[in-house]
C-alpha atoms as a PDB file:
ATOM      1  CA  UNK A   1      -6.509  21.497  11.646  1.00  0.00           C
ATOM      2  CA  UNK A   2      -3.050  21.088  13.132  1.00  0.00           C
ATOM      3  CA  UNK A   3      -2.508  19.457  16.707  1.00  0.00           C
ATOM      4  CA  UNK A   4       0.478  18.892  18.763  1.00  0.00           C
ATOM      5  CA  UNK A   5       0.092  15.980  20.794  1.00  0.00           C
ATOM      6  CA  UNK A   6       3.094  14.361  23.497  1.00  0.00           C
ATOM      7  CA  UNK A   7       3.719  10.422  22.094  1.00  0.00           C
ATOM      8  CA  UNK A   8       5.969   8.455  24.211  1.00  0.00           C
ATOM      9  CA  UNK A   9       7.776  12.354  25.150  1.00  0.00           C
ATOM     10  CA  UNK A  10       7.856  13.125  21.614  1.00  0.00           C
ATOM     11  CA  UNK A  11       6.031  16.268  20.161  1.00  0.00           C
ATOM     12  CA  UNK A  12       4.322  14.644  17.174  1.00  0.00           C
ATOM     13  CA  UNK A  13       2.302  17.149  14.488  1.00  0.00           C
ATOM     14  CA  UNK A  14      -0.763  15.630  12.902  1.00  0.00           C
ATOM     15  CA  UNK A  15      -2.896  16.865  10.096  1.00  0.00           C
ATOM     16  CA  UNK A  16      -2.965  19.766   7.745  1.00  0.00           C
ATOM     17  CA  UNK A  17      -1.519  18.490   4.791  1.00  0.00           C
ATOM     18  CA  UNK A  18      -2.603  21.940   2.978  1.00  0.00           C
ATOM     19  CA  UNK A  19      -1.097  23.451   6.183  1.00  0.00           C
ATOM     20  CA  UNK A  20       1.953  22.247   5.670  1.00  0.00           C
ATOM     21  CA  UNK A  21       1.975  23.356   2.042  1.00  0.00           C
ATOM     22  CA  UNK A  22       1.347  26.520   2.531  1.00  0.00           C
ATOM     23  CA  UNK A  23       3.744  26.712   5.126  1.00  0.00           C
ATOM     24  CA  UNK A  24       6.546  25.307   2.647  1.00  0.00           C
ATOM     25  CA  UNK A  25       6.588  21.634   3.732  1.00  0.00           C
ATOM     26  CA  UNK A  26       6.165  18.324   1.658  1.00  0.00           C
ATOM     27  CA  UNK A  27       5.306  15.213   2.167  1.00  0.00           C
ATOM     28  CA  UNK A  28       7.658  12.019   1.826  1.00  0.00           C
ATOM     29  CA  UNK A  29       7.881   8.470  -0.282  1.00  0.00           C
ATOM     30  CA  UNK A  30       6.721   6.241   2.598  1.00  0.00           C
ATOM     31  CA  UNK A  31       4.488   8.208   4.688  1.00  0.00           C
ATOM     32  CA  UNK A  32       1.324   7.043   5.762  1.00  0.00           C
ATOM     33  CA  UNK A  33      -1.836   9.120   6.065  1.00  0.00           C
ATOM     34  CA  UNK A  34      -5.694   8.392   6.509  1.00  0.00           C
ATOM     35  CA  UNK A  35      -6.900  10.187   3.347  1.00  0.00           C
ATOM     36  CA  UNK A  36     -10.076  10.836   2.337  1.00  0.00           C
ATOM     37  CA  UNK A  37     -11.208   8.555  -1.004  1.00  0.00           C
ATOM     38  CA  UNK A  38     -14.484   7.085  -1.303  1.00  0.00           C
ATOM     39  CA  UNK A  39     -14.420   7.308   2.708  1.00  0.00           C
ATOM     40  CA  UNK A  40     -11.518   7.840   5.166  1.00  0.00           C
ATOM     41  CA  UNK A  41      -8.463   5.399   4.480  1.00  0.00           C
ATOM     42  CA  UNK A  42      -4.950   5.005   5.239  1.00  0.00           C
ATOM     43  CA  UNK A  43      -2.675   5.311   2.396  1.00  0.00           C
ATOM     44  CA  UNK A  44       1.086   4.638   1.892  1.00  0.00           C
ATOM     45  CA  UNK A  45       2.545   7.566  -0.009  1.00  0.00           C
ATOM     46  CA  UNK A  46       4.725   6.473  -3.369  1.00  0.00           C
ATOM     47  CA  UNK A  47       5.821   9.471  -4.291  1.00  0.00           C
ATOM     48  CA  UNK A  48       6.320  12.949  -2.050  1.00  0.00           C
ATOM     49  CA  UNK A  49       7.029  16.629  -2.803  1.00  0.00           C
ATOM     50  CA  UNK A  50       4.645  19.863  -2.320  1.00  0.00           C
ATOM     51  CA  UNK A  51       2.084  18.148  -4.320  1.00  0.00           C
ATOM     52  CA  UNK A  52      -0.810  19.141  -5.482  1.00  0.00           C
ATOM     53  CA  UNK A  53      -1.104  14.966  -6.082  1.00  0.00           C
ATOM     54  CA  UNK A  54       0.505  12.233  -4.664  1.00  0.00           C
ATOM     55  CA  UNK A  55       0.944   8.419  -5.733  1.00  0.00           C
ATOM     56  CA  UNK A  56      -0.053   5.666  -3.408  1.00  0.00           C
ATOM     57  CA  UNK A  57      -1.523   2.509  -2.497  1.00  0.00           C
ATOM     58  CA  UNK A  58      -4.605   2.212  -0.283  1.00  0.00           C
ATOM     59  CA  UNK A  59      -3.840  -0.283   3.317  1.00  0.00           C
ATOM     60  CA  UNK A  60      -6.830  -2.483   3.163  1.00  0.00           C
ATOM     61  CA  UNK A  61      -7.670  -5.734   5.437  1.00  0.00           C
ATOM     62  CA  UNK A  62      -5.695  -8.706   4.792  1.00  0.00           C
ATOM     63  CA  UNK A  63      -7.054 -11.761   2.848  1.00  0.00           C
ATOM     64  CA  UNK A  64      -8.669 -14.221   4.563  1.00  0.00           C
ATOM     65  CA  UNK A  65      -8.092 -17.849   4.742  1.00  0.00           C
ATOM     66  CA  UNK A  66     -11.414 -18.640   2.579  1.00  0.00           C
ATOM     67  CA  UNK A  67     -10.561 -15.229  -0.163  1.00  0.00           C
ATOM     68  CA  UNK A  68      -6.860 -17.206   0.046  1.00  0.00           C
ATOM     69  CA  UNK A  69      -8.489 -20.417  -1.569  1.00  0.00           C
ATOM     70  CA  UNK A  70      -6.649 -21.329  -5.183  1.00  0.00           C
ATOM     71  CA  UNK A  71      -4.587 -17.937  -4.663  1.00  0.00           C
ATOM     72  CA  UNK A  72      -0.730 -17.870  -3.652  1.00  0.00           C
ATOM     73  CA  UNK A  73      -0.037 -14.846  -1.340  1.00  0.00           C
ATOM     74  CA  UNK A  74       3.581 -13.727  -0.510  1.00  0.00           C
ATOM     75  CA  UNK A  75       4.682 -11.979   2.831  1.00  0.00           C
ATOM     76  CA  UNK A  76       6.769  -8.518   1.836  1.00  0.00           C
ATOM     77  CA  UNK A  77       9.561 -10.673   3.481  1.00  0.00           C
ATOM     78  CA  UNK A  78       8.832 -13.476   1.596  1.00  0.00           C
ATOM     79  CA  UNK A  79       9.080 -12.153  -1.507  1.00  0.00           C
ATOM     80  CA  UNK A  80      12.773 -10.054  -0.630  1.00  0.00           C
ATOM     81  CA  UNK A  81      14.153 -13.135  -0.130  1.00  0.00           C
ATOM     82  CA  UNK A  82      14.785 -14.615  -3.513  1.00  0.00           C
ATOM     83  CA  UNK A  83      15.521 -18.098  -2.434  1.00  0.00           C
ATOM     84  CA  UNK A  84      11.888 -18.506  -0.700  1.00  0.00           C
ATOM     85  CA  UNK A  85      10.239 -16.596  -3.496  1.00  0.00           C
ATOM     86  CA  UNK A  86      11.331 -19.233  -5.937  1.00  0.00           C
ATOM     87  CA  UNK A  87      10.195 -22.188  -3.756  1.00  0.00           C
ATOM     88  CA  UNK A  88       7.205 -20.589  -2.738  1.00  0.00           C
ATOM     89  CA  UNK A  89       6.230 -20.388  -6.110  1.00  0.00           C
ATOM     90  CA  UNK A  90       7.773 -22.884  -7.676  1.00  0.00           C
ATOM     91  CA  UNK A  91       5.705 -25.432  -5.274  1.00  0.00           C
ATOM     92  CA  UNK A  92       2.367 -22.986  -6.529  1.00  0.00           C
ATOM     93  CA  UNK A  93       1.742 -24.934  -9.981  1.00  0.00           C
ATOM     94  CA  UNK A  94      -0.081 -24.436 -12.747  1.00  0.00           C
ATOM     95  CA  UNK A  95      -3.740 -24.377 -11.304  1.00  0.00           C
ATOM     96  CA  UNK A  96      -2.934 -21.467  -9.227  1.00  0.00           C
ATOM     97  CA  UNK A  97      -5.169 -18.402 -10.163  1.00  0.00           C
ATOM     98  CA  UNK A  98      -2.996 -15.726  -9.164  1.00  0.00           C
ATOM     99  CA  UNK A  99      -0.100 -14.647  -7.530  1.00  0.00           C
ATOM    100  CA  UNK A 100       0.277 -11.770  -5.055  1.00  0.00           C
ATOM    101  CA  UNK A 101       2.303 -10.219  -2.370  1.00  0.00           C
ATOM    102  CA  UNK A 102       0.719  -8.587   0.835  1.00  0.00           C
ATOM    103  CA  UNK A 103       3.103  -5.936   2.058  1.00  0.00           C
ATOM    104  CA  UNK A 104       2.113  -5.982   6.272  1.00  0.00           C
ATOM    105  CA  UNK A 105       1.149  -2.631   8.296  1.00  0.00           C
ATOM    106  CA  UNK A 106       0.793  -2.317  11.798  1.00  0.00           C
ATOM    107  CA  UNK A 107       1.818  -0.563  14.784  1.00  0.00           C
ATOM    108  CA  UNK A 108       5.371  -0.026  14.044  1.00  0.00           C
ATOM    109  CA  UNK A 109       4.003   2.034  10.652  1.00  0.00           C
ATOM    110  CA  UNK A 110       1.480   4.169  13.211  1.00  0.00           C
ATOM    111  CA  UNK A 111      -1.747   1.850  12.216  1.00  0.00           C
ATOM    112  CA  UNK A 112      -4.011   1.011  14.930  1.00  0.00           C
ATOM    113  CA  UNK A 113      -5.002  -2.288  13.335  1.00  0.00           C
ATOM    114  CA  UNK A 114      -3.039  -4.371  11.076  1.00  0.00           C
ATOM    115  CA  UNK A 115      -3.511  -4.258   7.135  1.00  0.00           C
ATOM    116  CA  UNK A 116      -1.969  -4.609   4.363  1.00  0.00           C
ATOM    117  CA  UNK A 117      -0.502  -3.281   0.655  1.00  0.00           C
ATOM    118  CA  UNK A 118      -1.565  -6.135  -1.879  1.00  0.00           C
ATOM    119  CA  UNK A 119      -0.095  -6.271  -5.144  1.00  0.00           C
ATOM    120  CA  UNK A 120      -0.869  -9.135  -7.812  1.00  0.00           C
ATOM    121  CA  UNK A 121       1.365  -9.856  -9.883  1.00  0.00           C
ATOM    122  CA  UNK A 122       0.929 -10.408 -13.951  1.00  0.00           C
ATOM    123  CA  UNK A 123      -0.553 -13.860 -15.501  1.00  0.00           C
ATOM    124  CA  UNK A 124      -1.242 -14.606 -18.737  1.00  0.00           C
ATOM    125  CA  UNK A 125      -1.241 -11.730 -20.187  1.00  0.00           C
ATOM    126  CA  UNK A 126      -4.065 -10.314 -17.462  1.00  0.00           C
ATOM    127  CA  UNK A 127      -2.884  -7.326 -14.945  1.00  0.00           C
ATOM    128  CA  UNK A 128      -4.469  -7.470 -11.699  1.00  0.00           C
ATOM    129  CA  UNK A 129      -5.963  -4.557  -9.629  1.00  0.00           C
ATOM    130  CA  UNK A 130      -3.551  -3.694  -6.726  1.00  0.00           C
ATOM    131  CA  UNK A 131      -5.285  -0.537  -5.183  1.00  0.00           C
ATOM    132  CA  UNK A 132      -3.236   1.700  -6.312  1.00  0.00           C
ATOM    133  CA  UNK A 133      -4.714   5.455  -6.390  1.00  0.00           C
ATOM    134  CA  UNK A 134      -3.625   9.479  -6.578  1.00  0.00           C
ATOM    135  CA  UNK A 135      -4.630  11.601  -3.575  1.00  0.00           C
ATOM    136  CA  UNK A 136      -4.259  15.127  -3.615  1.00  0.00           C
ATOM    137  CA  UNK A 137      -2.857  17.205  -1.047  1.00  0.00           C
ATOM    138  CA  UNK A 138      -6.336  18.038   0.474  1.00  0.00           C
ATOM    139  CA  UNK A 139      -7.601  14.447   0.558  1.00  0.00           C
ATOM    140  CA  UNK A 140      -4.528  13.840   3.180  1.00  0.00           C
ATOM    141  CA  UNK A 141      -6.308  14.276   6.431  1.00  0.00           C
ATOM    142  CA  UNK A 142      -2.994  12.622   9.083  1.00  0.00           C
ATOM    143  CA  UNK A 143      -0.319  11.366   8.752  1.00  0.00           C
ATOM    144  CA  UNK A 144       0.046   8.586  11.170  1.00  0.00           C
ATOM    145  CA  UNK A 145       3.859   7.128  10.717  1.00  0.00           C
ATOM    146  CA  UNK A 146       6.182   6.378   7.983  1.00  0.00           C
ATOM    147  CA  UNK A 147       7.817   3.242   6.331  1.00  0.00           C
ATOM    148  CA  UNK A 148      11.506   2.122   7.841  1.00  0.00           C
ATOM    149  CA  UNK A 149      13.821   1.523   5.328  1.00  0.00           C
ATOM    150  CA  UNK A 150      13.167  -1.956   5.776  1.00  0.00           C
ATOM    151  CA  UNK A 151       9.600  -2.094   5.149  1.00  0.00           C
ATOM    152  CA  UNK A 152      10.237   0.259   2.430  1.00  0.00           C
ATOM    153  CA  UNK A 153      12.417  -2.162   0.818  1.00  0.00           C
ATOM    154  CA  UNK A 154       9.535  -4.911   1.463  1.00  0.00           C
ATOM    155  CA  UNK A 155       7.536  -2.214  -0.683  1.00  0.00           C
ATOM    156  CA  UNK A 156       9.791  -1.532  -3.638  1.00  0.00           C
ATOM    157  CA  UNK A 157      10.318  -5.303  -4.396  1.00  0.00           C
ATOM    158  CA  UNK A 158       6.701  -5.842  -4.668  1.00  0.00           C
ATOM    159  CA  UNK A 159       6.183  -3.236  -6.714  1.00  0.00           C
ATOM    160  CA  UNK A 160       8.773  -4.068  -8.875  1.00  0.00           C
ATOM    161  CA  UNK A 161       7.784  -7.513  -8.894  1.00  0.00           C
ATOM    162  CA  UNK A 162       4.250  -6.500 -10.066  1.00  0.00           C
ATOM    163  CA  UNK A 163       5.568  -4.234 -12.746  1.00  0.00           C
ATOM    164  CA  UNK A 164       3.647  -1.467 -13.843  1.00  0.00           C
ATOM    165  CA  UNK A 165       0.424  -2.864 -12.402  1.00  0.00           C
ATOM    166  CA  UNK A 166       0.438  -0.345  -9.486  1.00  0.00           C
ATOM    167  CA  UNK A 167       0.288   2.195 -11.368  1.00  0.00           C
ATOM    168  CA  UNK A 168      -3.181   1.307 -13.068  1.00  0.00           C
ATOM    169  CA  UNK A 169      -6.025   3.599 -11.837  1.00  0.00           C
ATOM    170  CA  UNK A 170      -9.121   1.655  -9.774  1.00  0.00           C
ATOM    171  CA  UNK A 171     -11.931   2.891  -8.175  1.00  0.00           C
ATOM    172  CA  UNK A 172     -12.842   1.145  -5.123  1.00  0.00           C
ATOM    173  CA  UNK A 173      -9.985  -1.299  -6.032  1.00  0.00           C
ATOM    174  CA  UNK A 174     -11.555  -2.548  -8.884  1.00  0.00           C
ATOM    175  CA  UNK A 175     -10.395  -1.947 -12.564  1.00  0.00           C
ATOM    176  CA  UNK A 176     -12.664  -1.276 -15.505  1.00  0.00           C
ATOM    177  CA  UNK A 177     -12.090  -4.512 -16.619  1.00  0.00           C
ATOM    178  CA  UNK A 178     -11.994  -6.003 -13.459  1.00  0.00           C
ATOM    179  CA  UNK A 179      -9.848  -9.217 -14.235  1.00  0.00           C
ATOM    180  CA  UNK A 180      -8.611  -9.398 -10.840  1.00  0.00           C
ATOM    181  CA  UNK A 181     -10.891 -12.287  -9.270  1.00  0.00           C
ATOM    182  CA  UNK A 182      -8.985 -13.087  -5.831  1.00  0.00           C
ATOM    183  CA  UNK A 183      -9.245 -11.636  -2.661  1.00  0.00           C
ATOM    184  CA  UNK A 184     -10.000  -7.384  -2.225  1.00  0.00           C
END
């Protein structure tokens, strides 16, 4: 069902993703939605259109200090800048398990509590899990903000950092051959 709601004197539309199909609308690269997967999520969108299936990455908690243990985990802003990228991981060493980036959601991207996109990025030979998922147009339940360009940005480097990892299918965030052994 669609609503019209006043935000900061701003008519805002929420849900009805088929809605706004029918009606001749799309959705964009960079929105994010609560979509309904194994239970109600938010989602960033990586590809847009009429549908009837979109590509995108499921916001989930970010790691702890304890799931961070033997791990190396890159801001989005971290890993745009080459310069601290490098030292970041050239000061990582050999023993580290994996490398990742979290990608970080709040407010400003219409979340109500922070979270995050996580990508891991290739070693030896193993590709990580990185929650990356296809929602159809019906699973979309609101859309609750979209990406600026710089978060965006933050986005696309990760992803292209972590190759074509993101594009593997998981269930739950796991793989089916779950070599991914870090934080979920």
């Amino acid at each position: 069902m669609r609503t019209l709601t006043m935000q900061n004197g701003i008519a805002v539309q929420t849900g009805g993703a088929e809605l706004d199909r029918t009606l001749g609308g799309h959705v964009e690269r960079g929105e994010v939605w609560w979509a309904q997967i194994d239970e109600k999520r938010p989602v960033v969108l990586l590809s847009g259109g009429a549908g009837p299936e979109f590509l995108a990455m499921q916001i989930v908690e970010p790691a702890t200090p304890v799931q961070k243990l033997g791990f190396v985990l890159l801001s989005g802003e971290q890993a745009v800048d080459v310069d601290e990228r490098c030292r970041i991981l050239a000061a990582a060493g050999p023993d580290t398990r994996a490398i990742g980036i979290e990608v970080f959601f709040g407010a400003e991207e219409g979340l109500a509590q922070s979270g995050v996109v996580r990508l891991a990025l290739p070693k030896d030979g193993k590709v990580f899990c990185t929650w990356g998922t296809t929602v159809s147009a019906e699973s979309l339940l609101e859309r609750v903000g979209i990406l600026s360009q710089s978060k965006l940005h933050e986005l696309d480097v990760a992803l292209a950092l972590a190759g074509p990892a993101h594009s593997l299918p998981c269930v739950n965030g796991v793989p089916a051959d779950d070599t991914w052994t870090g934080p979920r």
